[in-house]
C-alpha atoms as a PDB file:
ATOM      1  CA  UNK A   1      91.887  59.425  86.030  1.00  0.00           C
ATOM      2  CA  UNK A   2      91.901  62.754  88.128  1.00  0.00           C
ATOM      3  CA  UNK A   3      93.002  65.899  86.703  1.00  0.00           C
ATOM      4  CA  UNK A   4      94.997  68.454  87.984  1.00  0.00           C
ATOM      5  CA  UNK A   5      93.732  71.461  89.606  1.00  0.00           C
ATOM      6  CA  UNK A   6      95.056  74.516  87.160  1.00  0.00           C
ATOM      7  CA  UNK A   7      95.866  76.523  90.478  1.00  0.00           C
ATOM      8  CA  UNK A   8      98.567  73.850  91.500  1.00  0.00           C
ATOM      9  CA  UNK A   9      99.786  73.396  87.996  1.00  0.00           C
ATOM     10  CA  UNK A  10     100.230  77.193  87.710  1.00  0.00           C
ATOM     11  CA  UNK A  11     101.866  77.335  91.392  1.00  0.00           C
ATOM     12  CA  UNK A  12     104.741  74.923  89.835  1.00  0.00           C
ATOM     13  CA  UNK A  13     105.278  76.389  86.293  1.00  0.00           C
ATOM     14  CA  UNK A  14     105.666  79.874  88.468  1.00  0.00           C
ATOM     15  CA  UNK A  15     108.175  78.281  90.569  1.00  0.00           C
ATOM     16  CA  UNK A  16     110.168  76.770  87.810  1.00  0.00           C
ATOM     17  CA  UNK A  17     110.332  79.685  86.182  1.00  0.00           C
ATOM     18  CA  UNK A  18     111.173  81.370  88.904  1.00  0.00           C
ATOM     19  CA  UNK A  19     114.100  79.090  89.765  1.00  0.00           C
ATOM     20  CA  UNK A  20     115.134  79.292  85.747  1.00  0.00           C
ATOM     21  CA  UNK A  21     114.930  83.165  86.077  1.00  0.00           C
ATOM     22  CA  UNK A  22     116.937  83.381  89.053  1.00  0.00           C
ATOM     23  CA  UNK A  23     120.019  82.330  87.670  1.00  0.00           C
ATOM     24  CA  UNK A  24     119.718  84.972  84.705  1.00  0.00           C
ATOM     25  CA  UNK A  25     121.264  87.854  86.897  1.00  0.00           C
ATOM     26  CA  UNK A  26     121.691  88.586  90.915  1.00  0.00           C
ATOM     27  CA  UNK A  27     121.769  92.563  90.440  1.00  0.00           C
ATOM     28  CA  UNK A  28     119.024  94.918  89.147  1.00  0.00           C
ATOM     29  CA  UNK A  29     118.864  95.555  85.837  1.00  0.00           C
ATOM     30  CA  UNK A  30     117.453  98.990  84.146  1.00  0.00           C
ATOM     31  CA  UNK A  31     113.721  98.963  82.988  1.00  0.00           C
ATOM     32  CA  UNK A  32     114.414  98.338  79.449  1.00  0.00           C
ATOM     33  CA  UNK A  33     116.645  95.017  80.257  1.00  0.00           C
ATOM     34  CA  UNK A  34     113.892  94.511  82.436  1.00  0.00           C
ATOM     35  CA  UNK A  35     111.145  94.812  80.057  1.00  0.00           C
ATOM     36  CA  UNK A  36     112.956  92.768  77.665  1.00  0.00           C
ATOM     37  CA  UNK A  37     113.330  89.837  79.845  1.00  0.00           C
ATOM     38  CA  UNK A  38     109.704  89.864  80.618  1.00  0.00           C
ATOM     39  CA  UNK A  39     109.237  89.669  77.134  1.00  0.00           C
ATOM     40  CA  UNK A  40     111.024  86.842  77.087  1.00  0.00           C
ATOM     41  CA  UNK A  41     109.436  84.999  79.391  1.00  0.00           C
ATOM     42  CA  UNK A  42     105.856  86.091  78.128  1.00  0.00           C
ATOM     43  CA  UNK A  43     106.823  84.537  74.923  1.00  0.00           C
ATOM     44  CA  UNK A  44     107.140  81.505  76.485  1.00  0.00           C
ATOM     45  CA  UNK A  45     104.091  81.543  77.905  1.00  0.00           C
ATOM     46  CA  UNK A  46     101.689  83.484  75.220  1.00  0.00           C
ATOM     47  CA  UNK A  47      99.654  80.159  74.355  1.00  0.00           C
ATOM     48  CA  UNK A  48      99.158  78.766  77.865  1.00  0.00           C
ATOM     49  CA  UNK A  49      95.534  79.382  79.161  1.00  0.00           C
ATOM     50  CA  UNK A  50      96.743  80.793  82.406  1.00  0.00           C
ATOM     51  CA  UNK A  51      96.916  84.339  82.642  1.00  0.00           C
ATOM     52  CA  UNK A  52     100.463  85.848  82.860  1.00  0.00           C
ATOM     53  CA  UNK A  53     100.337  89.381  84.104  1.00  0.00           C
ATOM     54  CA  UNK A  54     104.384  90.777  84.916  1.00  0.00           C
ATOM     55  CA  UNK A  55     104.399  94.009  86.881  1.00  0.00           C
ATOM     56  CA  UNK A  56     107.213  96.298  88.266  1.00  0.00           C
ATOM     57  CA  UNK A  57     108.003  97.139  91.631  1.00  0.00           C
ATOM     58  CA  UNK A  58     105.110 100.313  91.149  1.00  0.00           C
ATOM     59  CA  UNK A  59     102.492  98.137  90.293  1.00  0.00           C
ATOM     60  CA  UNK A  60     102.492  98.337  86.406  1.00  0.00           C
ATOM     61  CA  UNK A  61     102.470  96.072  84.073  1.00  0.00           C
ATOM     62  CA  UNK A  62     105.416  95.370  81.457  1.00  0.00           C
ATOM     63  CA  UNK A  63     103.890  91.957  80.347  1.00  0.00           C
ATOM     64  CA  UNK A  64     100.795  90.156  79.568  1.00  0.00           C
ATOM     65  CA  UNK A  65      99.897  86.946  77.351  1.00  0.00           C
ATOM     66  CA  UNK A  66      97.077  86.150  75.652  1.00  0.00           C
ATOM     67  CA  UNK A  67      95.097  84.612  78.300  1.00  0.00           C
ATOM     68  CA  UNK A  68      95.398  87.789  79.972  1.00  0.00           C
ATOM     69  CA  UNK A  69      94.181  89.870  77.249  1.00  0.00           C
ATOM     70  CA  UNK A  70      91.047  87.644  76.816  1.00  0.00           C
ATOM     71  CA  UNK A  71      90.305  87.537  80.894  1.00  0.00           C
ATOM     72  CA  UNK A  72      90.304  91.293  81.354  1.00  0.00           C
ATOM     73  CA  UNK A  73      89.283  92.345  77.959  1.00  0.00           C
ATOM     74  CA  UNK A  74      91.963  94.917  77.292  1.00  0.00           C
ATOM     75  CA  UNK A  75      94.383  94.929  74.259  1.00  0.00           C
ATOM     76  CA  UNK A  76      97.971  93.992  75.300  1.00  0.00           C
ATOM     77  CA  UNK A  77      99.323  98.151  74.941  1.00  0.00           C
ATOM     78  CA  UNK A  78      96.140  99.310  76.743  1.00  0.00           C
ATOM     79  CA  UNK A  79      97.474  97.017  79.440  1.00  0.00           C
ATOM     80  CA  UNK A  80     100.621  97.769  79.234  1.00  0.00           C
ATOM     81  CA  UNK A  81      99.657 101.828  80.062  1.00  0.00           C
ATOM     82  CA  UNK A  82      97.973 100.570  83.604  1.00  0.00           C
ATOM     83  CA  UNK A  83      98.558  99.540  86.933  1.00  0.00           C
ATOM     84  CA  UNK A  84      97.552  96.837  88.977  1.00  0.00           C
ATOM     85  CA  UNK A  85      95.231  99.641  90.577  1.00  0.00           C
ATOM     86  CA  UNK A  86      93.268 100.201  87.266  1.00  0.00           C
ATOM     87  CA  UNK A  87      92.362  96.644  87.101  1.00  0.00           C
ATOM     88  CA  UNK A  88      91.161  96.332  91.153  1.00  0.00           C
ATOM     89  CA  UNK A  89      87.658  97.735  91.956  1.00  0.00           C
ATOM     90  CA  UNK A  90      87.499 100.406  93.577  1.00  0.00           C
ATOM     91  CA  UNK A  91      86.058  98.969  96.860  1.00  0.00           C
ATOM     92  CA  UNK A  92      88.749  97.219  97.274  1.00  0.00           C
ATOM     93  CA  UNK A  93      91.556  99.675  96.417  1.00  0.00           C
ATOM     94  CA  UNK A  94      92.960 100.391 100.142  1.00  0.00           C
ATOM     95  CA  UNK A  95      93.105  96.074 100.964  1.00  0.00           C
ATOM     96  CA  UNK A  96      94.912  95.459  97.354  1.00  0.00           C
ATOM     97  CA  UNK A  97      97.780  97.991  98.179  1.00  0.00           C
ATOM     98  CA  UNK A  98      97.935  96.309 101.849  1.00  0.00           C
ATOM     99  CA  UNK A  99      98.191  93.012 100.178  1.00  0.00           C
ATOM    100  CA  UNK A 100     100.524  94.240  97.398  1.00  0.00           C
ATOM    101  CA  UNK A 101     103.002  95.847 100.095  1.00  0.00           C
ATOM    102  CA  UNK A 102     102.385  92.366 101.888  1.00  0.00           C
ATOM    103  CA  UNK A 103     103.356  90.316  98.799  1.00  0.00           C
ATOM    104  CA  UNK A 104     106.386  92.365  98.414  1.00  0.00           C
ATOM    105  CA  UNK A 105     107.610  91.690 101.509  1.00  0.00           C
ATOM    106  CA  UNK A 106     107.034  87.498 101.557  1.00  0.00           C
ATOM    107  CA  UNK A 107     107.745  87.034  97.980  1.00  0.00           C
ATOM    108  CA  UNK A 108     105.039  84.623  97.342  1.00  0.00           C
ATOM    109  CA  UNK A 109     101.199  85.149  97.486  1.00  0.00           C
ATOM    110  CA  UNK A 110      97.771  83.114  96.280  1.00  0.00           C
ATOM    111  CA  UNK A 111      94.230  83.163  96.696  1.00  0.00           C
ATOM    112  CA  UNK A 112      91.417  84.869  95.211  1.00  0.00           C
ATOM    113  CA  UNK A 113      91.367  87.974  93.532  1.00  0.00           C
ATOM    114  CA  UNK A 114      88.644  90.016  92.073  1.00  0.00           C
ATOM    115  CA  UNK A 115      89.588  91.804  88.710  1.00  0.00           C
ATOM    116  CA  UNK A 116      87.823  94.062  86.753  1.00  0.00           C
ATOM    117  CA  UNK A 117      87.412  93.971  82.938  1.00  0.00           C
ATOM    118  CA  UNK A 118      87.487  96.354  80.464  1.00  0.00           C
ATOM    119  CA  UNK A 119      83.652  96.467  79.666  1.00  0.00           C
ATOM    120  CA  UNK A 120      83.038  97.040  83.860  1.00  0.00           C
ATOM    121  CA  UNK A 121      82.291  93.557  84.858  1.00  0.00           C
ATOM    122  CA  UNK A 122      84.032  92.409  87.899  1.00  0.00           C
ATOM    123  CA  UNK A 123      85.508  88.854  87.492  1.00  0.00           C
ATOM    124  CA  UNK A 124      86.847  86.570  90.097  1.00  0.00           C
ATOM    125  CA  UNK A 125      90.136  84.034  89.405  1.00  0.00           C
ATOM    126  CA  UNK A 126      92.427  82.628  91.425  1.00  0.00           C
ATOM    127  CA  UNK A 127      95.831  83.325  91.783  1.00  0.00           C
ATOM    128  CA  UNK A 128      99.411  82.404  92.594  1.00  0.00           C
ATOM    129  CA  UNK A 129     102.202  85.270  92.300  1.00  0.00           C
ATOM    130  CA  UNK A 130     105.954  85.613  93.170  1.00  0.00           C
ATOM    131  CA  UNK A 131     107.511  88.766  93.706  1.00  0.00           C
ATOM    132  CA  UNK A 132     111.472  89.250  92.216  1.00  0.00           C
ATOM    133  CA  UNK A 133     111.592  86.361  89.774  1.00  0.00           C
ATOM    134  CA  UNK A 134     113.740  89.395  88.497  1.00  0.00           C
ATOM    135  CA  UNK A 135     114.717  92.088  90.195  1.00  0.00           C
ATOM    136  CA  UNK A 136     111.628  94.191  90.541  1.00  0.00           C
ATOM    137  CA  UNK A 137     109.828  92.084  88.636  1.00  0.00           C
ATOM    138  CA  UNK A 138     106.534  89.939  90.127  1.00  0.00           C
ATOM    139  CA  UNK A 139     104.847  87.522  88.257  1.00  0.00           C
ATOM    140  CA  UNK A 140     101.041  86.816  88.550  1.00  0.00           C
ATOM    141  CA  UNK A 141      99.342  83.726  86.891  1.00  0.00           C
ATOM    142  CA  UNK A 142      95.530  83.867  87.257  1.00  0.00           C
ATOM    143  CA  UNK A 143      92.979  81.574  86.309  1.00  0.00           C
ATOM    144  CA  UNK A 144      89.005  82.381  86.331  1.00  0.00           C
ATOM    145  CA  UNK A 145      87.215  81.558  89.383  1.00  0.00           C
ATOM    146  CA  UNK A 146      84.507  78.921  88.679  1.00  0.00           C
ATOM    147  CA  UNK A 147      81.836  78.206  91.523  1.00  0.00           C
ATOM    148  CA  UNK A 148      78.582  77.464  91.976  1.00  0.00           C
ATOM    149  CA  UNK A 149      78.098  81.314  92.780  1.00  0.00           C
ATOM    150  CA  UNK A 150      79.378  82.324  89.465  1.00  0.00           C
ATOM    151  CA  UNK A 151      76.543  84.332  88.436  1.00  0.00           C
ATOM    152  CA  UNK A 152      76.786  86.449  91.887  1.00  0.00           C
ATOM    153  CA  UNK A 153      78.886  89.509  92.089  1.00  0.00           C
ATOM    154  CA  UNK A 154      82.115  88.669  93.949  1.00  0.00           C
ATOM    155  CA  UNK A 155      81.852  91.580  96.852  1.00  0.00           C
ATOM    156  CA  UNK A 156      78.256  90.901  98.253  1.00  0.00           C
ATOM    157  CA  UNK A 157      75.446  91.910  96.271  1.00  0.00           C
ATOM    158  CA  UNK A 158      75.064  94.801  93.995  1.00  0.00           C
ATOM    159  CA  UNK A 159      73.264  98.048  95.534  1.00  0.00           C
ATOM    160  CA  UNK A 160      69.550  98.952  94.234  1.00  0.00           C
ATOM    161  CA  UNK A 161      70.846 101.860  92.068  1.00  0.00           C
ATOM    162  CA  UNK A 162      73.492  99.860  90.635  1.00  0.00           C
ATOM    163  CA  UNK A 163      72.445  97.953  87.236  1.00  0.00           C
END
């Protein structure tokens, strides 16, 4: 029996939700409607081992589950205080706000991102994302990277007066 790869799984849970959430409302809603509804759908979601991260159109995030709080090691209000930014390492800063203008603008985005944790270490997952499921609402769902590289850092190799 072959199992499913948790990338495609998570690719068709975002798209049914984003289908289901579609038919909730065709106009913007304020920040607090929006917030609630996130919550909503985070509830949904808390136990699932993806990781759910929901951010606004300025990059910050309104909801996280659980699997989100355990990949980046942040409580869920410590997340809920940063942006996308806070999260991306800072050599790659300038290509996450190209991509993020880019995922705005198709709607739909996956790959590989690098994320870093609370404690500093820089983890790799993979990730599928639509953009609007509300109204200025995107939805991420990330899953850790595993590879035969996994004890390697993610951007090349770390500098000799880095520990």
């Amino acid at each position: 029996m072959t199992r499913r790869r948790t990338p495609d799984r998570a690719a068709r849970l975002m798209q049914r939700l984003q289908r289901a959430l579609a038919r909730l409302t065709t106009t913007a809603p304020p920040e607090a409607v929006v917030r609630a509804r996130a919550g909503i759908l985070v509830a949904h979601l808390r136990d699932i081992p993806v990781a759910i991260l929901i951010a606004n159109n300025q990059a910050r995030y309104v909801d996280v589950n659980r699997a989100a709080i355990r990949l980046t090691g942040y409580r869920r209000d410590e997340l809920l205080r940063l942006s996308i930014w806070d999260l991306t390492p800072d050599p790659r800063r300038v290509l996450g706000r190209r991509l993020w203008r880019a995922f705005l603008k198709r709607g739909r985005m996956r790959g590989r991102y690098a994320l870093r944790r609370k404690d500093g270490r820089v983890v790799a997952a993979r990730y599928v994302a639509v953009a609007n499921v509300l109204p200025g609402v995107h939805v991420s769902a990330l899953v850790p990277w595993i590879s035969s590289r996994i004890n390697r850092p993610l951007w090349g190799r770390k500098s000799p007066g880095r520990t």
